[in-house]
Protein backbone atom coordinates (compact mmCIF):
# COMPACT_ATOMS: atom_id res chain seq x y z
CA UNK A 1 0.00 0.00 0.00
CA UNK A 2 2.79 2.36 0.77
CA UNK A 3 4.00 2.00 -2.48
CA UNK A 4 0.86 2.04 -4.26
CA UNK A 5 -1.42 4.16 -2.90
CA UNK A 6 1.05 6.17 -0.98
CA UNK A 7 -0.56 8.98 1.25
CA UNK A 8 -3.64 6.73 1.92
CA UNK A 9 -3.97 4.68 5.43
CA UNK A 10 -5.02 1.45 5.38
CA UNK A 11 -6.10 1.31 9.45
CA UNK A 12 -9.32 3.81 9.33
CA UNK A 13 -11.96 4.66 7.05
CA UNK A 14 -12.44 8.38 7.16
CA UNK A 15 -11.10 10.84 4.67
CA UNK A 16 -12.14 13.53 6.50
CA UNK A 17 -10.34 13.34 9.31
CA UNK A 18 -7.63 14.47 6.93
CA UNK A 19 -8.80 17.70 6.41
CA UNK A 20 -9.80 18.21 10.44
CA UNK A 21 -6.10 17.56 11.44
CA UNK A 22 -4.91 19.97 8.98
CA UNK A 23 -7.93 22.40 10.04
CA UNK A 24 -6.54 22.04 13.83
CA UNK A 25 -2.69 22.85 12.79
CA UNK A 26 -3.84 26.10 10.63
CA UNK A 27 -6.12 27.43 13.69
CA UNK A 28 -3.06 26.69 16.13
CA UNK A 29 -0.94 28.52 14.12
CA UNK A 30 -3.17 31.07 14.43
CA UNK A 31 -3.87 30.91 18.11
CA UNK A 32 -0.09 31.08 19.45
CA UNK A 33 -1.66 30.44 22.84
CA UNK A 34 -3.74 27.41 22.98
CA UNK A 35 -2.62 24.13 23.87
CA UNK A 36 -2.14 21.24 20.47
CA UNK A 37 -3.14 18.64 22.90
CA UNK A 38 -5.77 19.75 24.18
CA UNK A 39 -7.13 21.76 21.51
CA UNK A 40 -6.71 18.70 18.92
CA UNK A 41 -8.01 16.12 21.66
CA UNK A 42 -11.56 18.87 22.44
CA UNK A 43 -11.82 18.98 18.24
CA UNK A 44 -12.11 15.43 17.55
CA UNK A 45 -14.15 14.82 20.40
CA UNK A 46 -16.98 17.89 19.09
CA UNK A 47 -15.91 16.44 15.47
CA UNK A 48 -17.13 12.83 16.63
CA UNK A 49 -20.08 13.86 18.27
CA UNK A 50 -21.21 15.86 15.57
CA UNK A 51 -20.73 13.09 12.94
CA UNK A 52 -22.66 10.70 15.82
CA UNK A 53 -25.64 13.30 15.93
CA UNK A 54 -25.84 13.61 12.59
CA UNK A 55 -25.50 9.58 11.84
CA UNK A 56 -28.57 9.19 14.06
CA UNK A 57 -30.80 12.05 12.16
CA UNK A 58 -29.68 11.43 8.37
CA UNK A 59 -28.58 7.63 8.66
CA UNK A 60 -29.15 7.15 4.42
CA UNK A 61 -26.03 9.69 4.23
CA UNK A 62 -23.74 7.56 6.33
CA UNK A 63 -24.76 4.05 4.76
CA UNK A 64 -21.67 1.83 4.45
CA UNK A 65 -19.66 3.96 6.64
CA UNK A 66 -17.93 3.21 10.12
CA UNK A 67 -18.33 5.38 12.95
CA UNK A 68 -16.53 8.07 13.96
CA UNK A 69 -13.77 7.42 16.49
CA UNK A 70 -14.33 6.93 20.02
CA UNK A 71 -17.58 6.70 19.22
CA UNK A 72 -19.08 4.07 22.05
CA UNK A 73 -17.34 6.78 24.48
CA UNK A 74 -18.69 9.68 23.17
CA UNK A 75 -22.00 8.18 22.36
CA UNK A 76 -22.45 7.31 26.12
CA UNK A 77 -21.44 10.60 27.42
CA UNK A 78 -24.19 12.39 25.29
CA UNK A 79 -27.12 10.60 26.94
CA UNK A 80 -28.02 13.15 29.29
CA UNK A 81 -28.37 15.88 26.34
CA UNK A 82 -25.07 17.45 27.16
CA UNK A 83 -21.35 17.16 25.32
CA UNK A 84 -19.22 17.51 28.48
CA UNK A 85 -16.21 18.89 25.79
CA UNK A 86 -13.37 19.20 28.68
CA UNK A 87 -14.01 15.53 30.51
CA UNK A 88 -14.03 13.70 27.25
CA UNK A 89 -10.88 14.87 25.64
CA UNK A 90 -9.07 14.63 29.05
CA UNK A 91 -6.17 12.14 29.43
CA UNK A 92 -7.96 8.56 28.88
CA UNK A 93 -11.11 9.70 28.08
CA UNK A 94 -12.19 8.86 24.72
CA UNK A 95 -9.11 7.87 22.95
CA UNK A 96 -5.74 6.46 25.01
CA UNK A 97 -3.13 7.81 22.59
CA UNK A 98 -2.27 11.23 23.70
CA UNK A 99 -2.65 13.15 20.39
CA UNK A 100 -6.41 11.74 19.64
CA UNK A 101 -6.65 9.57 16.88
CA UNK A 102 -3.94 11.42 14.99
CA UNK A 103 -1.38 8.63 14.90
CA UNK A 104 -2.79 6.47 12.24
CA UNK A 105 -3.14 9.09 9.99
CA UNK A 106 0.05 11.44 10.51
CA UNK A 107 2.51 9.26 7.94
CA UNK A 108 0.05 10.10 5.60
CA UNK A 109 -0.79 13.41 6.36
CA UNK A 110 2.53 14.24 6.44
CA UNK A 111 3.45 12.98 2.87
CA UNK A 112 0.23 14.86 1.53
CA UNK A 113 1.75 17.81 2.59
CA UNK A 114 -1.29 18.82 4.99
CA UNK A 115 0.88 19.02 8.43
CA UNK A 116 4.07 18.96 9.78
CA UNK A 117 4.63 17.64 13.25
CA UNK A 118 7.54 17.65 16.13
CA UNK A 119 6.85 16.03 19.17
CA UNK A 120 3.57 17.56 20.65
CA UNK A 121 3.38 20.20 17.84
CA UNK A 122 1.34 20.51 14.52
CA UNK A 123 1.75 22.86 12.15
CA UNK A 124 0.27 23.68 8.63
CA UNK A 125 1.95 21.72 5.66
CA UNK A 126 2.72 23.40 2.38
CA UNK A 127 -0.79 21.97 0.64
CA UNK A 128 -2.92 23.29 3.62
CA UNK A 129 -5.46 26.10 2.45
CA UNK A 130 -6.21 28.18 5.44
CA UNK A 131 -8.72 29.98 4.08
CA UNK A 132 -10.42 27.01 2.83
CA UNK A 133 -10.47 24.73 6.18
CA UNK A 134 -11.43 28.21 8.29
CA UNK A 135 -14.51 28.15 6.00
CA UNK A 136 -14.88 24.32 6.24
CA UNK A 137 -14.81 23.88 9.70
CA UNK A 138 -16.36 27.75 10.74
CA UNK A 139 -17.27 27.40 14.41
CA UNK A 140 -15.59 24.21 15.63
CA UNK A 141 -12.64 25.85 17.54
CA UNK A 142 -15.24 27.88 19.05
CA UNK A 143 -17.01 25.01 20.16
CA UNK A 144 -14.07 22.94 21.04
CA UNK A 145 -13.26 25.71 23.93
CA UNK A 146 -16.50 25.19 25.38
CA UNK A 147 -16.23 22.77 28.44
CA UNK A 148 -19.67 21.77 28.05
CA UNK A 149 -22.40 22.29 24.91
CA UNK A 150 -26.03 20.89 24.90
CA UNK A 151 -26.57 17.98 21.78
CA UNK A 152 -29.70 20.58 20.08
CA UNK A 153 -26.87 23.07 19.47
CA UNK A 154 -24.21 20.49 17.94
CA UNK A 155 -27.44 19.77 15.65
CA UNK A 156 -27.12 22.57 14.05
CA UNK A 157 -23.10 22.10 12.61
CA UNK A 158 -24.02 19.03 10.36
CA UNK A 159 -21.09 20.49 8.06
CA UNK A 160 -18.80 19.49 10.28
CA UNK A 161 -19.73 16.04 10.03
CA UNK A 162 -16.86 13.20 9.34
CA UNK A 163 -19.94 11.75 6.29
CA UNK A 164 -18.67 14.90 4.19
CA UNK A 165 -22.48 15.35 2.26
CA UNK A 166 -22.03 19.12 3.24
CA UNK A 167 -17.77 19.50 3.59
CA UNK A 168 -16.70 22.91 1.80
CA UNK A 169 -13.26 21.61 1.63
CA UNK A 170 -14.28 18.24 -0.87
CA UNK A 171 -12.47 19.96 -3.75
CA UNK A 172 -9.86 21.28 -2.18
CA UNK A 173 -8.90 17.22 -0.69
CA UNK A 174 -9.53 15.88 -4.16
CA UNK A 175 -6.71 18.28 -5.39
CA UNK A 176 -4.43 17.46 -2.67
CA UNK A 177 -5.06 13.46 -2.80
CA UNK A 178 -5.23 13.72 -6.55
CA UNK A 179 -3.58 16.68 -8.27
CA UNK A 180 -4.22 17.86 -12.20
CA UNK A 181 -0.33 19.41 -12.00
CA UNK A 182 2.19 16.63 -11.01
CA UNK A 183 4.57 18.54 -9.59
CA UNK A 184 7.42 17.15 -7.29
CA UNK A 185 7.31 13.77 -6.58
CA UNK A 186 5.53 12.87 -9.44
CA UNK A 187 6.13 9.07 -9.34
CA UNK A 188 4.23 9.11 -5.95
CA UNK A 189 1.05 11.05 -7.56
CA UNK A 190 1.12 9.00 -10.22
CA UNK A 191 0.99 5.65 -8.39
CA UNK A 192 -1.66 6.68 -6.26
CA UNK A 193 -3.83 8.52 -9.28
CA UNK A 194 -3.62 5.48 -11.32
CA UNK A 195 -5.06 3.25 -8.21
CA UNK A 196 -8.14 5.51 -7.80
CA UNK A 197 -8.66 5.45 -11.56
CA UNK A 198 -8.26 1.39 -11.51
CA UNK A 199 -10.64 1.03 -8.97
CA UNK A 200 -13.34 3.80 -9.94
CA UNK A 201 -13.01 1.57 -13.39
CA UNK A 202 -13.66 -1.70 -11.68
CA UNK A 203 -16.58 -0.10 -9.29
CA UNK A 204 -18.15 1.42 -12.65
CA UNK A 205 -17.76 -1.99 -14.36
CA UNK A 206 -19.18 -4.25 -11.85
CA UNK A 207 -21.08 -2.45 -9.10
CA UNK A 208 -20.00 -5.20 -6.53
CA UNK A 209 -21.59 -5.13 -3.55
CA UNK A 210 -18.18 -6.44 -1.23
CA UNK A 211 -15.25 -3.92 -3.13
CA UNK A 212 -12.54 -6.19 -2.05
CA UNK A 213 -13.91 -9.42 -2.23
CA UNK A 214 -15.12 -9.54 -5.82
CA UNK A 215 -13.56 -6.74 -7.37
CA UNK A 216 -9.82 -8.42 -6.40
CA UNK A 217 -11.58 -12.20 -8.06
CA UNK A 218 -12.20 -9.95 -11.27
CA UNK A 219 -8.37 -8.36 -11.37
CA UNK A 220 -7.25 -11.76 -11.57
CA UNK A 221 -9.63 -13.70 -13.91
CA UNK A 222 -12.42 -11.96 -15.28
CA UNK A 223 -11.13 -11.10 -19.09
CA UNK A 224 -12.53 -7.86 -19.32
CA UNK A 225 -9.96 -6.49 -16.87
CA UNK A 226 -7.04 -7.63 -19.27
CA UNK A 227 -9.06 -5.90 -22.88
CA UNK A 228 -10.92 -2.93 -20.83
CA UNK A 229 -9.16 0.21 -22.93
CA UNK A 230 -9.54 2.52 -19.63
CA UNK A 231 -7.33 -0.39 -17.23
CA UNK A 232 -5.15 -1.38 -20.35
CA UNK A 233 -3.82 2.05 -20.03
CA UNK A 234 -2.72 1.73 -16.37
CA UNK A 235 0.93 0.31 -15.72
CA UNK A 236 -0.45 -0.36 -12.37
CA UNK A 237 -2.48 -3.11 -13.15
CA UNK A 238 0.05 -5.69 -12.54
CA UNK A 239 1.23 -4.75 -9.35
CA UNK A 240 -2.04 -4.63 -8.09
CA UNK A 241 -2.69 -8.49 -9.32
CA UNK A 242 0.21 -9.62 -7.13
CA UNK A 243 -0.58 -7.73 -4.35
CA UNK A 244 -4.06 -9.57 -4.61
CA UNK A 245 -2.18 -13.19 -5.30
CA UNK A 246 0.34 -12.62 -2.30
CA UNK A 247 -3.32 -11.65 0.09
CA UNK A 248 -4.79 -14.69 -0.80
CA UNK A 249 -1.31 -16.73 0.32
CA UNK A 250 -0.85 -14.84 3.10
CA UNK A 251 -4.23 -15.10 4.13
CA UNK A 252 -4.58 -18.71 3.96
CA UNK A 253 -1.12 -19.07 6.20
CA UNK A 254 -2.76 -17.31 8.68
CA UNK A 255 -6.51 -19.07 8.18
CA UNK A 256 -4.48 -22.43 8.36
CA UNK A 257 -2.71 -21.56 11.90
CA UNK A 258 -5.86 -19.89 12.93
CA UNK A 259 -7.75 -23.27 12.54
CA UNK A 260 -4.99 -25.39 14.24
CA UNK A 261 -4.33 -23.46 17.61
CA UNK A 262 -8.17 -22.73 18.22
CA UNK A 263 -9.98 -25.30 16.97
CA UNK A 264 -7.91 -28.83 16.72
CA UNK A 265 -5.46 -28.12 19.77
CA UNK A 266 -6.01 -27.20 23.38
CA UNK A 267 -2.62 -25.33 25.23
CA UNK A 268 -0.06 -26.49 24.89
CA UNK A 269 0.98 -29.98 23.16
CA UNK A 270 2.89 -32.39 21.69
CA UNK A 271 4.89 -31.27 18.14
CA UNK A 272 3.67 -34.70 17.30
CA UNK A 273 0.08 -33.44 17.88
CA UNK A 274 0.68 -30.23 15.92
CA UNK A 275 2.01 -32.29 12.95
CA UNK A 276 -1.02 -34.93 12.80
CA UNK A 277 -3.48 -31.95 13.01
CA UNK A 278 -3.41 -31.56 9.83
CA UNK A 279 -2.95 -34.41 8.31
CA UNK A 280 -6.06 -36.37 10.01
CA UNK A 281 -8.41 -33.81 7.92
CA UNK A 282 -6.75 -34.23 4.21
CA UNK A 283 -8.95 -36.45 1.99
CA UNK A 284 -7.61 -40.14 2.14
CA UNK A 285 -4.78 -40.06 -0.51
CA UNK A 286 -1.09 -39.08 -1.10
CA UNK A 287 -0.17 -35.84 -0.79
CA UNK A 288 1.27 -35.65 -4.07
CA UNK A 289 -2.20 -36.90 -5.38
CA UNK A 290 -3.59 -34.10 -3.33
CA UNK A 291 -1.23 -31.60 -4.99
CA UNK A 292 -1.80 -32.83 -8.48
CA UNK A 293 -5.46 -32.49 -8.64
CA UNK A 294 -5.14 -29.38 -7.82
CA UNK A 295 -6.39 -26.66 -10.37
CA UNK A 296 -3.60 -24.31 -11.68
CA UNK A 297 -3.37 -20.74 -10.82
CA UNK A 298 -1.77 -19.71 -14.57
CA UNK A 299 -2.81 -21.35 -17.49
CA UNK A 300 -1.49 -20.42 -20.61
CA UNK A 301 0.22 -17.35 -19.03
CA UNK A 302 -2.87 -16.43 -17.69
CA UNK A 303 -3.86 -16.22 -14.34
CA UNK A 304 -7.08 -18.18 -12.90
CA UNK A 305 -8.79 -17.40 -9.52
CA UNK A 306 -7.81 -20.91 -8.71
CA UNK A 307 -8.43 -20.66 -5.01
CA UNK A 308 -12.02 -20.14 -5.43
CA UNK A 309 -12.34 -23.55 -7.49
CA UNK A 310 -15.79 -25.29 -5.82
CA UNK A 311 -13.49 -28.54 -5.73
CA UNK A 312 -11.55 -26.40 -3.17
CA UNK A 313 -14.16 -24.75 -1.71
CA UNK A 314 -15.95 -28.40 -0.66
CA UNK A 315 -12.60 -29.01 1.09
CA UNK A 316 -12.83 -28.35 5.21
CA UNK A 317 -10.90 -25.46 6.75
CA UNK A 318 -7.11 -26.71 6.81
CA UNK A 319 -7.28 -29.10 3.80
CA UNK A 320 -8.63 -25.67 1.88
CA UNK A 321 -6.17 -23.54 3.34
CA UNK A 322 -3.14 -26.05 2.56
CA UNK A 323 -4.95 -26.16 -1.12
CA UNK A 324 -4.89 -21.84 -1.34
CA UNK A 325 -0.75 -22.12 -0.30
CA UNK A 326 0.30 -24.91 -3.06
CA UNK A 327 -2.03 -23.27 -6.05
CA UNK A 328 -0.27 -19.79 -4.61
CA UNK A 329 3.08 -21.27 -4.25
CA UNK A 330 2.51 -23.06 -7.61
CA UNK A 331 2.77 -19.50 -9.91
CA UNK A 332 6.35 -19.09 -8.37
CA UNK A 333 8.44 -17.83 -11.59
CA UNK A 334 4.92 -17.69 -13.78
CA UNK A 335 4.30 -14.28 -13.11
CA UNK A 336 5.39 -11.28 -15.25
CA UNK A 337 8.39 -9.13 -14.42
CA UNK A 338 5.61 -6.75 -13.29
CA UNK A 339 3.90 -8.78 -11.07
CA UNK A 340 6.15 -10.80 -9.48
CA UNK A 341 7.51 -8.38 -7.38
CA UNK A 342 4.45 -7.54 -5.43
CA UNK A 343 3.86 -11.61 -5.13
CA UNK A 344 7.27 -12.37 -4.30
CA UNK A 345 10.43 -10.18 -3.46
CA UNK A 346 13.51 -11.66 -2.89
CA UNK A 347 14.96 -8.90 -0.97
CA UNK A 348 11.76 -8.62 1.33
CA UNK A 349 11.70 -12.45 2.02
CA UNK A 350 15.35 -12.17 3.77
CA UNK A 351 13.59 -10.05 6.38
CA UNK A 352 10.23 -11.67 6.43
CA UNK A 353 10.48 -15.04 4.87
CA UNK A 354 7.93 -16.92 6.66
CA UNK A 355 5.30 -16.40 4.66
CA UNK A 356 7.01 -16.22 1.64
CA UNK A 357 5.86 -18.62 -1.38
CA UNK A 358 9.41 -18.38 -2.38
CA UNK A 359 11.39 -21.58 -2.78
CA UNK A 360 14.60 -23.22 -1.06
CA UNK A 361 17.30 -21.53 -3.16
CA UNK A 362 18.90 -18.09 -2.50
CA UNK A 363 17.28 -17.59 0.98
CA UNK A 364 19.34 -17.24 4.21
CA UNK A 365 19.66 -20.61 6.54
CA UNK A 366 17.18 -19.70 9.02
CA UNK A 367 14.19 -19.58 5.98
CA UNK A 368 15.29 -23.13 4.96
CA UNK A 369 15.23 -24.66 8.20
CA UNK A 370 11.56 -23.18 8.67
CA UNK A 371 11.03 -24.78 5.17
CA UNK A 372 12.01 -28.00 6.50
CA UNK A 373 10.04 -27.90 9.87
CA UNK A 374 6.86 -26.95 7.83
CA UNK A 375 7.49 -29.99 5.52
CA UNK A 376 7.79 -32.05 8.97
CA UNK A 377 4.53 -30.41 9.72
């Protein structure tokens, strides 16, 4: 994702707390006396319980998204009619970090340009429009001051709310995220222009109702994602089909140990147990018969959504899982120069090799030994 979509988190939901953090480090620079922790902590907390407020009233414009944050805190502290501002954002109250909720989103805040931040500090980035985010968020410092404000008056800022149906800054974050003028690094805009414009294709195309789910199955096998002029024309297509291949690998690895330490072993046990886990649930044949009736993941250079075969998909949980690794592990060197990277990277699997789908040769001692005891296994 870092390379990919660079500038976008992965850990929260909300695009608009983008704009509020770099709304918070304009007003402080403006207001050489207030405290950043305080202030920031009082304007998520009146940000939150706007958004909350406003979820409840106009729940159609907040379909399919998540909460604010802190929300089962804030929620409960508003049942009484009142917003006590000052109790909330204290120490502990609604969020444990001390900055807010400002740590997952600060990498990428700080590569958009929006802040800058030292220690305790915030201040404006070079892409932060005061003017714009003063108009944006007009009257939130003013209520985040207030030690106490009733829920009826918060009903009244529904612009302030994290849904974004009535932001004045939505232009102004479309530039940033996306800019017309690539100026600087323009490798980095590019990557992450070309991912929006991949997956505003695919949503167009297909309308799925689970985005990841189906739209990654039709990036890997559905034809029309290999002839569509609009994705033919993004060199970021490729990457994006490993990163979906080495998910799926990855994802059964951890499905597989999942399965074993909850469900077929109790504490701690016997290696032997651990090894015959497994092996009690495969269908009653050779392993290499196993392996062989396997469907493909490439055929004919091109890639199949193997994994989601209904011969697999009959198979219970670790059989299927061990079935997901050896169709993954069985496109090693089948994937394009392109691709392959974002499947498999040599250079990554030194430092993280045990999920790798890489094989013996060229990895450090320690890798091959964990080969070995997974074989055992």
């Amino acid at each position: 994702m870092e390379e990919l979509l660079p500038g976008v988190t992965t850990v929260t939901p909300h695009a608009r707390y983008y704009s509020l953090h770099a709304y918070v480090a304009t007003a402080l620079s403006t207001h050489g006396v207030l405290d950043p922790v305080d202030i920031l902590r009082r304007c998520e907390v009146v940000f939150g319980a706007i958004s909350i407020l406003h979820a409840r009233r106009s729940p159609e414009q907040h379909r399919g998204m998540s909460q604010a944050h802190g929300n089962d805190i804030i929620s409960a502290a508003m049942r009484n009619g009142e917003l006590n501002v000052a109790a909330l954002a204290a120490s502990g109250s609604y969020a444990q970090a001390t900055r807010g909720f400002l740590g997952p989103y600060l990498a990428s805040e700080r590569l958009l340009g929006l802040i800058t931040s030292g220690g305790n500090l915030m201040s404006p980035g070079p892409k932060s429009d005061e003017r714009r985010l003063k108009l944006a968020f007009d009257g939130l410092l003013d209520l985040a001051k207030m030690d106490s404000v009733s829920c009826n008056a918060l009903e009244g800022y529904s612009s302030l709310c994290l849904c974004g149906q009535h932001a004045l800054e939505r232009s102004w974050l479309r530039s940033v995220m996306f800019p017309t003028q690539l100026l600087g690094d323009v490798a980095t805009h590019s990557r992450r222009t070309q991912t929006a414009l991949m997956l505003c294709r695919l949503i167009e195309m297909y309308e799925p109702d689970n985005l990841s789910l189906e739209l990654s199955r039709k990036l890997i096998a559905d034809s029309r994602t290999y002839t569509d002029d609009q994705l033919r024309q993004l060199e970021i297509l490729p990457a994006w089909r490993g990163v979906v291949l080495r998910r799926w690998y990855t994802w059964a690895w951890r499905d597989l140990w999942r399965w074993l330490v909850n469900e077929q072993m109790t504490g701690a046990v016997p290696i032997a147990q651990l090894q015959s886990a497994l092996s009690e649930h495969l269908p009653n044949q050779k392993l290499s018969s196993f392996r062989k009736e396997l469907p493909d993941g490439v055929e004919k250079g091109r890639l199949v959504d193997a994994e989601y075969d209904p011969a697999i998909g009959s198979l219970k949980t670790g059989p299927r899982n061990l079935a997901w690794l050896m169709v993954g592990a069985g496109r090693v060197g089948q994937l394009s120069d392109h691709m392959a990277p974002y499947f498999e990277s040599t250079e990554r699997e030194r430092r993280n090799y045990e999920l790798t789908p890489l094989v013996d040769e060229g990895l450090p001692e320690p890798a091959k030994r964990s080969f070995s005891a997974r074989r055992r296994a």
